[in-house]
PDB file of N, CA and C in Angstrom:
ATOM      1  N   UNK A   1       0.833  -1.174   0.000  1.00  0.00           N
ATOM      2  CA  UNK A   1       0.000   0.000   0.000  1.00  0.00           C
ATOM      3  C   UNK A   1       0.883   1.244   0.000  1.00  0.00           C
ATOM      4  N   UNK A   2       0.248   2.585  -0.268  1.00  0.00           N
ATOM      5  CA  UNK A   2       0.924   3.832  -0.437  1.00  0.00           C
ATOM      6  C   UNK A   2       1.197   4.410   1.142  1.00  0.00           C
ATOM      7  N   UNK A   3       2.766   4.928   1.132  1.00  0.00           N
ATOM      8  CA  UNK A   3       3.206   5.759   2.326  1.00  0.00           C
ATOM      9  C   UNK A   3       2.772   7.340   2.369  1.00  0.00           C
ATOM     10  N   UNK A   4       1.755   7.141   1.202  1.00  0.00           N
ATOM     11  CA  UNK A   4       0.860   8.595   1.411  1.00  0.00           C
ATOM     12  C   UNK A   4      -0.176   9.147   2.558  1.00  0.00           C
ATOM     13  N   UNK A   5      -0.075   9.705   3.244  1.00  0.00           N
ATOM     14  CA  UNK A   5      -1.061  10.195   4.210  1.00  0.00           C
ATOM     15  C   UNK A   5      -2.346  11.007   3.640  1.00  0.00           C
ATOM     16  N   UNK A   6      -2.100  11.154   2.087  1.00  0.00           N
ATOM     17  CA  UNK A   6      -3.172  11.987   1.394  1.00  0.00           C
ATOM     18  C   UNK A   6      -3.960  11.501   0.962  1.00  0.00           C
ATOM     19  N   UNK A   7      -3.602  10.339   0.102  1.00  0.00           N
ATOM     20  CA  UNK A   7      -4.378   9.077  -0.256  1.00  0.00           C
ATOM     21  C   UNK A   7      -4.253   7.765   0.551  1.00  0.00           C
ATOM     22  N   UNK A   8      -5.134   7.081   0.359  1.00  0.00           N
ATOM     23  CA  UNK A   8      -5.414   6.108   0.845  1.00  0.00           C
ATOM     24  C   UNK A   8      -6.602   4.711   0.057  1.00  0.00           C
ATOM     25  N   UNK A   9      -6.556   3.498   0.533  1.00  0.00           N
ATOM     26  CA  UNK A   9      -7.118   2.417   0.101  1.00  0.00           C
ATOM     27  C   UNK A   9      -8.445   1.971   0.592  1.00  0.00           C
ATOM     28  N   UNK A  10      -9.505   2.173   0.293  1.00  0.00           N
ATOM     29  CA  UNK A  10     -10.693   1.618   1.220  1.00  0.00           C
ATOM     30  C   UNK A  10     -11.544   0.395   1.149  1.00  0.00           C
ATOM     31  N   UNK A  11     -11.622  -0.805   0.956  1.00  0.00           N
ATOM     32  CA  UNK A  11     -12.375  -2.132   0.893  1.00  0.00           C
ATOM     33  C   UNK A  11     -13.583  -2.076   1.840  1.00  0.00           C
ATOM     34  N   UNK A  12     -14.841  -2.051   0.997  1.00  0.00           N
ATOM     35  CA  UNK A  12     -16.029  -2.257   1.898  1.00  0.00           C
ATOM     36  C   UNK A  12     -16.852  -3.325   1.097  1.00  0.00           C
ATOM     37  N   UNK A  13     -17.226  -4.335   2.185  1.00  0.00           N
ATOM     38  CA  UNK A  13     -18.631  -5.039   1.944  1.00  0.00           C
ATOM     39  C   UNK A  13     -19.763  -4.922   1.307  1.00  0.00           C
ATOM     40  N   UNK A  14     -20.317  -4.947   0.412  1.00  0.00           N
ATOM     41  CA  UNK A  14     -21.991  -4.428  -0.048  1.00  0.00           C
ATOM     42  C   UNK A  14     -22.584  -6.001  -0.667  1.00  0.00           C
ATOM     43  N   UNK A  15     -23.231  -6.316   0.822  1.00  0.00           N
ATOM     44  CA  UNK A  15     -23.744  -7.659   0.561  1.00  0.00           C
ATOM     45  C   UNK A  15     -22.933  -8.814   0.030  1.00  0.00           C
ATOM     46  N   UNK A  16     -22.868  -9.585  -1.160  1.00  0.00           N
ATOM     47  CA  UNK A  16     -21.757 -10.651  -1.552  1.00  0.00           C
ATOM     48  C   UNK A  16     -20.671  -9.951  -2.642  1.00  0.00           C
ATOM     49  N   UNK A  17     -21.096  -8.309  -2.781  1.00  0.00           N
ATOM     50  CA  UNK A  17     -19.764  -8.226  -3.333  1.00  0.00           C
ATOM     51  C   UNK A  17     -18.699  -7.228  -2.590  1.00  0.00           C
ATOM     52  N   UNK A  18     -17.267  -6.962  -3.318  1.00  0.00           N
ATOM     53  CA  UNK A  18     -16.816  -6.032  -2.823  1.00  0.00           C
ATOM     54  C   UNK A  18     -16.622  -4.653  -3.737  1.00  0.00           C
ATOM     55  N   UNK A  19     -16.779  -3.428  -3.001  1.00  0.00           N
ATOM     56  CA  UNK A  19     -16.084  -2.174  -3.582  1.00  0.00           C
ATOM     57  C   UNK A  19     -14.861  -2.333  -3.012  1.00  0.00           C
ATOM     58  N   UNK A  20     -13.721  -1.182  -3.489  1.00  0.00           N
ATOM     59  CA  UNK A  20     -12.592  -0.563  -3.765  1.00  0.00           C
ATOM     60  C   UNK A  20     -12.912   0.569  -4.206  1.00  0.00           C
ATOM     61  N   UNK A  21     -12.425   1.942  -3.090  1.00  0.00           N
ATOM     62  CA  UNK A  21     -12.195   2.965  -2.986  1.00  0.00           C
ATOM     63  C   UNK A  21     -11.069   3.920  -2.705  1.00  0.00           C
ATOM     64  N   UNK A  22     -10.914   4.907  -3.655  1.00  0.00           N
ATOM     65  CA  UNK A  22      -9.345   5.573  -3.544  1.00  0.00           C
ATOM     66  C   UNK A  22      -9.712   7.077  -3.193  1.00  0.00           C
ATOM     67  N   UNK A  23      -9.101   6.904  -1.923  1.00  0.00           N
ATOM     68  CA  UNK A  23      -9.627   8.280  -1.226  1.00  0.00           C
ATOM     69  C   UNK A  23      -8.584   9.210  -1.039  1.00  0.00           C
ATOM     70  N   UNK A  24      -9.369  10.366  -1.081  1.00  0.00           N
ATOM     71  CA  UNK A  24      -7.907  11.232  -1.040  1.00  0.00           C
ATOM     72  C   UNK A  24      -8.689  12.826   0.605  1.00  0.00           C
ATOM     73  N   UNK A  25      -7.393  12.928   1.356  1.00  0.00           N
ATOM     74  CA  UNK A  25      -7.911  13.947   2.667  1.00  0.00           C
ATOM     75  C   UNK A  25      -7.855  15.187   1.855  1.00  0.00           C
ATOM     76  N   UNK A  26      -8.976  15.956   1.940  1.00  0.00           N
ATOM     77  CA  UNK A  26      -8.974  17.304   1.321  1.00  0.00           C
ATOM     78  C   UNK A  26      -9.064  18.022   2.710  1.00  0.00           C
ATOM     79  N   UNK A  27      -9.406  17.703   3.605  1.00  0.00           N
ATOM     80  CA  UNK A  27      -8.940  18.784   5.268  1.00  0.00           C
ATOM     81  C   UNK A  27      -8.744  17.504   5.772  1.00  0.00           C
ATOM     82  N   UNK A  28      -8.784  18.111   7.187  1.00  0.00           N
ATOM     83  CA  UNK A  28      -8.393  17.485   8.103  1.00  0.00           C
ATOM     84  C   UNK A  28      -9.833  16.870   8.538  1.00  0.00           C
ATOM     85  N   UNK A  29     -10.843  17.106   8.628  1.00  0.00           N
ATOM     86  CA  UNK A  29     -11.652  16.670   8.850  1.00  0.00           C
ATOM     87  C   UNK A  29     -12.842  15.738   7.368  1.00  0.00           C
ATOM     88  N   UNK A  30     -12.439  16.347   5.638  1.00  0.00           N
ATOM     89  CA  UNK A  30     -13.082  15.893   5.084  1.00  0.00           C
ATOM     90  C   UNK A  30     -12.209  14.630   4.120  1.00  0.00           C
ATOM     91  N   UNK A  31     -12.904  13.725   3.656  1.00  0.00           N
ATOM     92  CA  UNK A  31     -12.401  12.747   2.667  1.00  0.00           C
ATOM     93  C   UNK A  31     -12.990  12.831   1.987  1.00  0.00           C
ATOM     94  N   UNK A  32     -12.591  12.399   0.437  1.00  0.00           N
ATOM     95  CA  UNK A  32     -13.650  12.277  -1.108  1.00  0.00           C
ATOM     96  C   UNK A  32     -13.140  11.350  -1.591  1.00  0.00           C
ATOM     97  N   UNK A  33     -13.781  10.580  -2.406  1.00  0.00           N
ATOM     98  CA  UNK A  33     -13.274   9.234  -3.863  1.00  0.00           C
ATOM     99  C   UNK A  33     -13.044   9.986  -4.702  1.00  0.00           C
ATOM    100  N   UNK A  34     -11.708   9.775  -4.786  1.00  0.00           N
ATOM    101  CA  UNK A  34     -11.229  10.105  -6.117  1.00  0.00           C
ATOM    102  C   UNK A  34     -11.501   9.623  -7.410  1.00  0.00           C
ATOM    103  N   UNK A  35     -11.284   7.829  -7.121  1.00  0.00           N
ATOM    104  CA  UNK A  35     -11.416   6.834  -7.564  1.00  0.00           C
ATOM    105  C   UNK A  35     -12.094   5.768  -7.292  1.00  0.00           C
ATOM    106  N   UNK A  36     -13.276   4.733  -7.559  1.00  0.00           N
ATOM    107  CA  UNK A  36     -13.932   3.407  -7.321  1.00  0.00           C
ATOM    108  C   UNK A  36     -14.015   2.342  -8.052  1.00  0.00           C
ATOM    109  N   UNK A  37     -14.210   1.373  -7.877  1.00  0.00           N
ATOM    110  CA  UNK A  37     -14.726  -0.113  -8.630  1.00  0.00           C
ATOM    111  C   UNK A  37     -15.118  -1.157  -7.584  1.00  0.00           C
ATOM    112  N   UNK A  38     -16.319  -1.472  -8.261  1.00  0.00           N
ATOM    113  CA  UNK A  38     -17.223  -2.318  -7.274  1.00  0.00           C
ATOM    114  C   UNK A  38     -17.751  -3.428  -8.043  1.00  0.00           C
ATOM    115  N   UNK A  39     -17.837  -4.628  -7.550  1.00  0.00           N
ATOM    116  CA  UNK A  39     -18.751  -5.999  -8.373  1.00  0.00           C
ATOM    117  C   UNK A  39     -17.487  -6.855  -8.101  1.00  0.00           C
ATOM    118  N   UNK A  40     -16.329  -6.621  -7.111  1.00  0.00           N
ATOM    119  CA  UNK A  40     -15.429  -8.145  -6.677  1.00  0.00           C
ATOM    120  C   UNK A  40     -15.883  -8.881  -6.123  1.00  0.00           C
ATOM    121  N   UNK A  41     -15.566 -10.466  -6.615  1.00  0.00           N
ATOM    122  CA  UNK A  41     -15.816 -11.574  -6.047  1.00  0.00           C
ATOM    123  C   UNK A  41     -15.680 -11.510  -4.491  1.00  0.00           C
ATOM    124  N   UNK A  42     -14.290 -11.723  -4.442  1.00  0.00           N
ATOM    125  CA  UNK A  42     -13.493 -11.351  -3.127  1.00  0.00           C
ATOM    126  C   UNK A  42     -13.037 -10.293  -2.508  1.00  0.00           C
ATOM    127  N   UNK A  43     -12.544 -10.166  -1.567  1.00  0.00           N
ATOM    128  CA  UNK A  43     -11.841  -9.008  -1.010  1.00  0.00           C
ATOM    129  C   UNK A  43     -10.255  -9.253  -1.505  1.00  0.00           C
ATOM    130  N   UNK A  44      -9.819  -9.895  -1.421  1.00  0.00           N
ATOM    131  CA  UNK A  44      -8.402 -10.121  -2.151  1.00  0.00           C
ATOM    132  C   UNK A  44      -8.624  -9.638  -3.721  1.00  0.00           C
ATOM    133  N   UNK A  45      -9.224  -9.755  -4.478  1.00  0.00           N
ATOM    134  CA  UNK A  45      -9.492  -9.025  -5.913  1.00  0.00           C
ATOM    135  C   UNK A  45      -9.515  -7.777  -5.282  1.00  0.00           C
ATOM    136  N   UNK A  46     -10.872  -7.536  -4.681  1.00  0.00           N
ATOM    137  CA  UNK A  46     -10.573  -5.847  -4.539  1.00  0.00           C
ATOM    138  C   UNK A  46      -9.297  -5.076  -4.136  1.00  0.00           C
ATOM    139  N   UNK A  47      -8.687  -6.129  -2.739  1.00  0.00           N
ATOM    140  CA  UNK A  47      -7.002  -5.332  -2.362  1.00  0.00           C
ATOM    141  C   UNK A  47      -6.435  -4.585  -3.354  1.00  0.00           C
ATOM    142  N   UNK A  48      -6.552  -6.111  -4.211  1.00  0.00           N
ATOM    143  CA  UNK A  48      -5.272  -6.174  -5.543  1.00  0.00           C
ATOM    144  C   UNK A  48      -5.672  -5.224  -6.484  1.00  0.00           C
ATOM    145  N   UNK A  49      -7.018  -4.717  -7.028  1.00  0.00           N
ATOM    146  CA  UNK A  49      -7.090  -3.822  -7.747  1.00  0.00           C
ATOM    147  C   UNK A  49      -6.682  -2.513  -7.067  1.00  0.00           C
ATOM    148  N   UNK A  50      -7.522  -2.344  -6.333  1.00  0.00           N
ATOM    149  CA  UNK A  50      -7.233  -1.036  -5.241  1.00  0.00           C
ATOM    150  C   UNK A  50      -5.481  -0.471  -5.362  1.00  0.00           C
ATOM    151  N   UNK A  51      -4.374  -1.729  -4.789  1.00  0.00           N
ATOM    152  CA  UNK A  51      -3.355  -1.124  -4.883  1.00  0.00           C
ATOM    153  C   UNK A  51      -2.816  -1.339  -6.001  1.00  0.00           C
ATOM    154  N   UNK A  52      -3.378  -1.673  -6.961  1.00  0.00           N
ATOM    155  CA  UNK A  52      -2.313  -1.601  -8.541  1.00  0.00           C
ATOM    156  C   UNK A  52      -2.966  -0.010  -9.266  1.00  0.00           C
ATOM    157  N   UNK A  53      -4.085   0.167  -8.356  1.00  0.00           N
ATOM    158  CA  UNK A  53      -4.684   1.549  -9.173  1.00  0.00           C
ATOM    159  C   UNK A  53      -4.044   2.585  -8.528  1.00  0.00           C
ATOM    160  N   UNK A  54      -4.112   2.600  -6.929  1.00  0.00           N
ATOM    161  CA  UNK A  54      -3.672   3.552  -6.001  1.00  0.00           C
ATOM    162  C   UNK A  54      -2.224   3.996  -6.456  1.00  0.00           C
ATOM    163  N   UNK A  55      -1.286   2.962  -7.175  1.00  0.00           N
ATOM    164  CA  UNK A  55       0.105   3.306  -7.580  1.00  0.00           C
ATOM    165  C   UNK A  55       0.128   3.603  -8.650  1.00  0.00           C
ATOM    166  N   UNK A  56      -0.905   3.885  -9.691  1.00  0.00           N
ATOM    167  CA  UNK A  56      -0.842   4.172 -11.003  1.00  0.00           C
ATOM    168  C   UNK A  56      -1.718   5.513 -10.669  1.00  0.00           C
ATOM    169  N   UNK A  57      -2.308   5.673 -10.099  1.00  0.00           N
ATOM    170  CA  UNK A  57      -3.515   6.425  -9.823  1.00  0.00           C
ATOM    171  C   UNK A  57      -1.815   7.972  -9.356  1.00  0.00           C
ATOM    172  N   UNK A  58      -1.168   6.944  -7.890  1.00  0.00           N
ATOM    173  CA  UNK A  58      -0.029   8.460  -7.667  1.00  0.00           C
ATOM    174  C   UNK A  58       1.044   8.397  -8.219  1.00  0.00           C
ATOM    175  N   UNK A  59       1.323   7.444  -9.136  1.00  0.00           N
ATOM    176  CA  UNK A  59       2.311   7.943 -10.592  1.00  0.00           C
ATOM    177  C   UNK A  59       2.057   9.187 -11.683  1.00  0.00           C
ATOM    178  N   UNK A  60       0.879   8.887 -11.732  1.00  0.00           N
ATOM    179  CA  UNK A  60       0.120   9.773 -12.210  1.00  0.00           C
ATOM    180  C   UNK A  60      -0.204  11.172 -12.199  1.00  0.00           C
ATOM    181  N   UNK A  61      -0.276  11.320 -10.862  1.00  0.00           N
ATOM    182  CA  UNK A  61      -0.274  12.503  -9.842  1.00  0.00           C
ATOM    183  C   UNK A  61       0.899  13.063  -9.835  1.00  0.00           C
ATOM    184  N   UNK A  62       2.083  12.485  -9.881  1.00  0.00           N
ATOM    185  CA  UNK A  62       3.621  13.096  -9.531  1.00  0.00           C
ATOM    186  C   UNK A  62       4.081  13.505 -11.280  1.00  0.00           C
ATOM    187  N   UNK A  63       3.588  12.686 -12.162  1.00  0.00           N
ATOM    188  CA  UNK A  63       3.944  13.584 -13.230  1.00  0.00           C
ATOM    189  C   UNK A  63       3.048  14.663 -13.560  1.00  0.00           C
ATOM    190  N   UNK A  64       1.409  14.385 -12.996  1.00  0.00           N
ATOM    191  CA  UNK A  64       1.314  16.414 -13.262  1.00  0.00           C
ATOM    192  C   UNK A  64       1.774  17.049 -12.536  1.00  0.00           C
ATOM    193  N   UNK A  65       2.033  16.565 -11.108  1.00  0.00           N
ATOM    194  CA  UNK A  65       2.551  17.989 -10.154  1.00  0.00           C
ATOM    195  C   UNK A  65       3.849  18.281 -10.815  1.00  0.00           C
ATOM    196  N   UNK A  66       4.916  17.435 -11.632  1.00  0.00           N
ATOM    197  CA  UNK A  66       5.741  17.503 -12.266  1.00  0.00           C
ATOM    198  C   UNK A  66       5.873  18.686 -13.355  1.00  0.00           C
ATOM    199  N   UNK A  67       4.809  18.158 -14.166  1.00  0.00           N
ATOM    200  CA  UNK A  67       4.807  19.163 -15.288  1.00  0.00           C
ATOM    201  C   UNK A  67       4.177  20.365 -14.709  1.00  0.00           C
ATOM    202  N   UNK A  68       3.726  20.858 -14.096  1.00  0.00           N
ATOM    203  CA  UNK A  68       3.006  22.051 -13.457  1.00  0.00           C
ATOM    204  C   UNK A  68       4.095  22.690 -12.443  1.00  0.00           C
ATOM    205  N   UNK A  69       4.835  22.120 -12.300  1.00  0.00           N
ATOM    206  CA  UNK A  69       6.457  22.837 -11.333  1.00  0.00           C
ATOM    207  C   UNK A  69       7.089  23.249 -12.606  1.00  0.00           C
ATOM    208  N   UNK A  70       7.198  22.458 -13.407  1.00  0.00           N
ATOM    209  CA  UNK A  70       8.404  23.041 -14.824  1.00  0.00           C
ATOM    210  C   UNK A  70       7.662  24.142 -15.120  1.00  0.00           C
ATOM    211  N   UNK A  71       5.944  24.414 -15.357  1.00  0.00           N
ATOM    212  CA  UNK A  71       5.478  25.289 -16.173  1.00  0.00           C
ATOM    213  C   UNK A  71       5.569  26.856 -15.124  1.00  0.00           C
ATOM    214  N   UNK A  72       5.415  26.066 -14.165  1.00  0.00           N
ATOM    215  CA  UNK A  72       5.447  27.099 -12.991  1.00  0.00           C
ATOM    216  C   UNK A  72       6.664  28.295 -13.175  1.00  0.00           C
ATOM    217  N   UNK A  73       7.867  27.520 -12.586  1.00  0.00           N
ATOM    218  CA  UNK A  73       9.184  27.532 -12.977  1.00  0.00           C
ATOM    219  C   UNK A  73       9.599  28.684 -14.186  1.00  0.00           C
ATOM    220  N   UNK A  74       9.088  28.041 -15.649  1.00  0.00           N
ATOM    221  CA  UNK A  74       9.386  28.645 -16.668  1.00  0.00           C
ATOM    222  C   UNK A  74       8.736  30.118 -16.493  1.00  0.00           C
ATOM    223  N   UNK A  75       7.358  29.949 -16.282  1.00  0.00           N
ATOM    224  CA  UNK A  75       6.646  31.391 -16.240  1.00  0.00           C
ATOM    225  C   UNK A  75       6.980  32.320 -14.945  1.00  0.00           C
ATOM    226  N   UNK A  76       7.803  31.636 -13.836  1.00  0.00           N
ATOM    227  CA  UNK A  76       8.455  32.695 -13.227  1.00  0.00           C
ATOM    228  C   UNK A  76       9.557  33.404 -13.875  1.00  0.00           C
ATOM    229  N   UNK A  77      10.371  32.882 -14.768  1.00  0.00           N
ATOM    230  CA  UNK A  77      11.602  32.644 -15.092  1.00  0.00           C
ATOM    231  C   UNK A  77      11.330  34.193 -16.154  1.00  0.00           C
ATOM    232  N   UNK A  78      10.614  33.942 -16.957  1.00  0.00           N
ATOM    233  CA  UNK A  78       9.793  34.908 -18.279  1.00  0.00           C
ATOM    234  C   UNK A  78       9.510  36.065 -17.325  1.00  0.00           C
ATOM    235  N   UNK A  79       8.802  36.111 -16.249  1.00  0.00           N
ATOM    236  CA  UNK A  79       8.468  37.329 -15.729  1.00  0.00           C
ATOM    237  C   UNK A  79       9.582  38.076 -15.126  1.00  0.00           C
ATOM    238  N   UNK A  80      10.619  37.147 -14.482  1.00  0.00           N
ATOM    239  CA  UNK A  80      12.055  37.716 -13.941  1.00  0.00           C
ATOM    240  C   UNK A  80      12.947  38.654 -14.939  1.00  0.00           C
ATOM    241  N   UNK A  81      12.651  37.565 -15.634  1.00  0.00           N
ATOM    242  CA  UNK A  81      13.359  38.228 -17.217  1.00  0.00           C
ATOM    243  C   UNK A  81      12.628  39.543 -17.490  1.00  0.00           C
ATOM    244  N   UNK A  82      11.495  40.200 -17.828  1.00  0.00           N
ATOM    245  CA  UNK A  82      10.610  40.791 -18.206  1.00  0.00           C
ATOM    246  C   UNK A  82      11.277  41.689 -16.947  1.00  0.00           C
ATOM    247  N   UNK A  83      10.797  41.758 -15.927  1.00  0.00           N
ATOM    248  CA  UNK A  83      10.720  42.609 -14.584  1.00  0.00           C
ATOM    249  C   UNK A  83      12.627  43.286 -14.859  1.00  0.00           C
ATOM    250  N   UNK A  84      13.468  42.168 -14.701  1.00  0.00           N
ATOM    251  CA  UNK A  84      14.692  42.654 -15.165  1.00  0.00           C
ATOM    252  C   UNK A  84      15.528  43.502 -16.075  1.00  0.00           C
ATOM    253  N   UNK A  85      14.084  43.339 -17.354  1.00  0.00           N
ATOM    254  CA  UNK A  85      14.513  44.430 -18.234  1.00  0.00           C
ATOM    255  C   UNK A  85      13.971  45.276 -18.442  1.00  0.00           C
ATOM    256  N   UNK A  86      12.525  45.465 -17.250  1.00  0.00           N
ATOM    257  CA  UNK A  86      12.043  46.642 -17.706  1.00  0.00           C
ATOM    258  C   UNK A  86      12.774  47.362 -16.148  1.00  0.00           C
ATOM    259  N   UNK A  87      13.592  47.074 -15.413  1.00  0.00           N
ATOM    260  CA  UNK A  87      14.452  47.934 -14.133  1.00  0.00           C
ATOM    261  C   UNK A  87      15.316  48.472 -15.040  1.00  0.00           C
ATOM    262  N   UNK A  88      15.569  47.521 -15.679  1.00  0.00           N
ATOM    263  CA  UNK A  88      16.835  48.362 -16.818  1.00  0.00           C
ATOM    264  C   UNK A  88      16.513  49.321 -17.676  1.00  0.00           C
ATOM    265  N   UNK A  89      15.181  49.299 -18.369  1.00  0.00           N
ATOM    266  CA  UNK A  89      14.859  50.563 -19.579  1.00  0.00           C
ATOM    267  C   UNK A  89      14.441  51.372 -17.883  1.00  0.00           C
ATOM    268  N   UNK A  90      14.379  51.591 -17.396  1.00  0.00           N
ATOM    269  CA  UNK A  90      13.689  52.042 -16.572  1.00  0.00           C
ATOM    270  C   UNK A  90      14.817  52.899 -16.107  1.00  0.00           C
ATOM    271  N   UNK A  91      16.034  52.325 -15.469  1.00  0.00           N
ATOM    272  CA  UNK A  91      17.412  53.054 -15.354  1.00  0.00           C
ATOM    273  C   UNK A  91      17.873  53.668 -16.672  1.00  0.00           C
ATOM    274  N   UNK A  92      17.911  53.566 -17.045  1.00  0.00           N
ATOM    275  CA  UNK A  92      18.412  54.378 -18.461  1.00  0.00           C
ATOM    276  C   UNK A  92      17.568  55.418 -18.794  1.00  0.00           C
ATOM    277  N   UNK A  93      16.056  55.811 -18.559  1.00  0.00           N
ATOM    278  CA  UNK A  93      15.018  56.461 -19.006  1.00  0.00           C
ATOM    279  C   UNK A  93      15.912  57.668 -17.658  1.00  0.00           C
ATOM    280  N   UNK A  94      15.903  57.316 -16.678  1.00  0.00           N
ATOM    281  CA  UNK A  94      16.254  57.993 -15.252  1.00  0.00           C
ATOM    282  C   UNK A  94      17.717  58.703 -15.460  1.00  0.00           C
ATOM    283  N   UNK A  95      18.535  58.476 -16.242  1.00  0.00           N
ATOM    284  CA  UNK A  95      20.193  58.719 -16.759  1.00  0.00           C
ATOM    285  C   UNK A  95      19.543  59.819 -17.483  1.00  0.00           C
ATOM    286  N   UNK A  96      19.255  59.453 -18.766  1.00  0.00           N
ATOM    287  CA  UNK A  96      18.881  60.467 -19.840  1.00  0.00           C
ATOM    288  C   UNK A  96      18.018  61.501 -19.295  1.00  0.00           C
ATOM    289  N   UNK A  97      17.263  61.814 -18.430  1.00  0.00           N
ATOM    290  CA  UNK A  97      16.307  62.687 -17.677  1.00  0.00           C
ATOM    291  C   UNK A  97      17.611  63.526 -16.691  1.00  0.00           C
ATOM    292  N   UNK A  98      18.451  63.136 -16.475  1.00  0.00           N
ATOM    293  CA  UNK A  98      19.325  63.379 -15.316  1.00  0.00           C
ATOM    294  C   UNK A  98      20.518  64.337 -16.274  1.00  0.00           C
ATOM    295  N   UNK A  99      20.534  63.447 -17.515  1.00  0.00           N
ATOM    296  CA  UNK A  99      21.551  64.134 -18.769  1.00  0.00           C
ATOM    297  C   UNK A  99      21.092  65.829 -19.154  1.00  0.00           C
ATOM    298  N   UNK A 100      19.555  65.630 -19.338  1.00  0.00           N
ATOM    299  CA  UNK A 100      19.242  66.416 -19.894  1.00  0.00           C
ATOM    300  C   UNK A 100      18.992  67.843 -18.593  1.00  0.00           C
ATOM    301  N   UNK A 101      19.016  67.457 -17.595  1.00  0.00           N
ATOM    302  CA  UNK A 101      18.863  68.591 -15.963  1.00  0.00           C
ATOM    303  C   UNK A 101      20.224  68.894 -16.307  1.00  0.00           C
ATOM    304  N   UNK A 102      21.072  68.138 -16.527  1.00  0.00           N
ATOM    305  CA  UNK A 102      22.472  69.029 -16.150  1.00  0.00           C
ATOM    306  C   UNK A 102      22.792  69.544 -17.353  1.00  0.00           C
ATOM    307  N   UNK A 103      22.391  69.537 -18.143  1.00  0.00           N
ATOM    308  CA  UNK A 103      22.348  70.298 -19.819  1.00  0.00           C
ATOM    309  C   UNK A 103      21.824  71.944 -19.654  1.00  0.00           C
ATOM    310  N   UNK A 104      20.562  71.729 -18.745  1.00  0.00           N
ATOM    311  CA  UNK A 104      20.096  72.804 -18.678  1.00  0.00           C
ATOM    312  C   UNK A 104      20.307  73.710 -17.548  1.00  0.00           C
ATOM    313  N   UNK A 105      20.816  73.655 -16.875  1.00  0.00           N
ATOM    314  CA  UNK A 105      21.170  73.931 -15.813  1.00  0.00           C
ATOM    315  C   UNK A 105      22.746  75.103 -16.414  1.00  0.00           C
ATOM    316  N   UNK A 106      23.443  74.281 -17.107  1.00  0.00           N
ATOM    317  CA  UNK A 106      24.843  75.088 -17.590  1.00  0.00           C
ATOM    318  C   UNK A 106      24.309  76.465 -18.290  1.00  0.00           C
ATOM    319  N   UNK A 107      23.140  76.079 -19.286  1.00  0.00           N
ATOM    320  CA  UNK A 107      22.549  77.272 -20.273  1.00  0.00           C
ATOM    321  C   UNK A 107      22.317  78.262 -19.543  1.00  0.00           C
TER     322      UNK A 107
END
């Protein structure tokens, strides 16, 4: 089973069959299904689905949080850049304003 505290595995009874539920803590006090499948023979079928999904289910999960850190990342990266060069036209606008006071100042 997963060393996740976020998700988790749930096996319940419903008469002669079993569900499998993949739950995930959204507070501290609430849980939701992320994920289900129900109509197992056994409870050993359900385990076994449960944790072959639960690990595909947070493989899954780690490559979007994955790709959403790179995109993250990049679009900080673009705005740094951006912010960086507009300090710079920004210093130079402040020079030439400063050029032109001491220009007039001599006249």
């Amino acid at each position: 089973m997963s060393d996740s505290k976020k998700y988790a595995l749930r096996v319940i009874q419903i008469e002669n069959t079993w569900k499998t539920e993949i739950t995930r803590r959204m507070t501290a006090t609430k849980t939701i299904v992320s994920k289900r499948q129900d109509g197992f023979a056994t409870e050993a079928e359900a385990i076994a689905w449960g944790e072959q999904s639960l690990q595909g289910f947070l493989a899954k999960q780690a490559d979007r949080n994955k790709r959403k850190t790179e995109k993250h990342l990049k679009a900080k990266s673009v705005a740094a850049a951006i912010a960086a060069e507009s300090a710079i036209d920004e210093e130079e606008l402040f020079d030439a304003e400063d050029d032109t006071e001491d220009d007039e100042t001599f006249n």
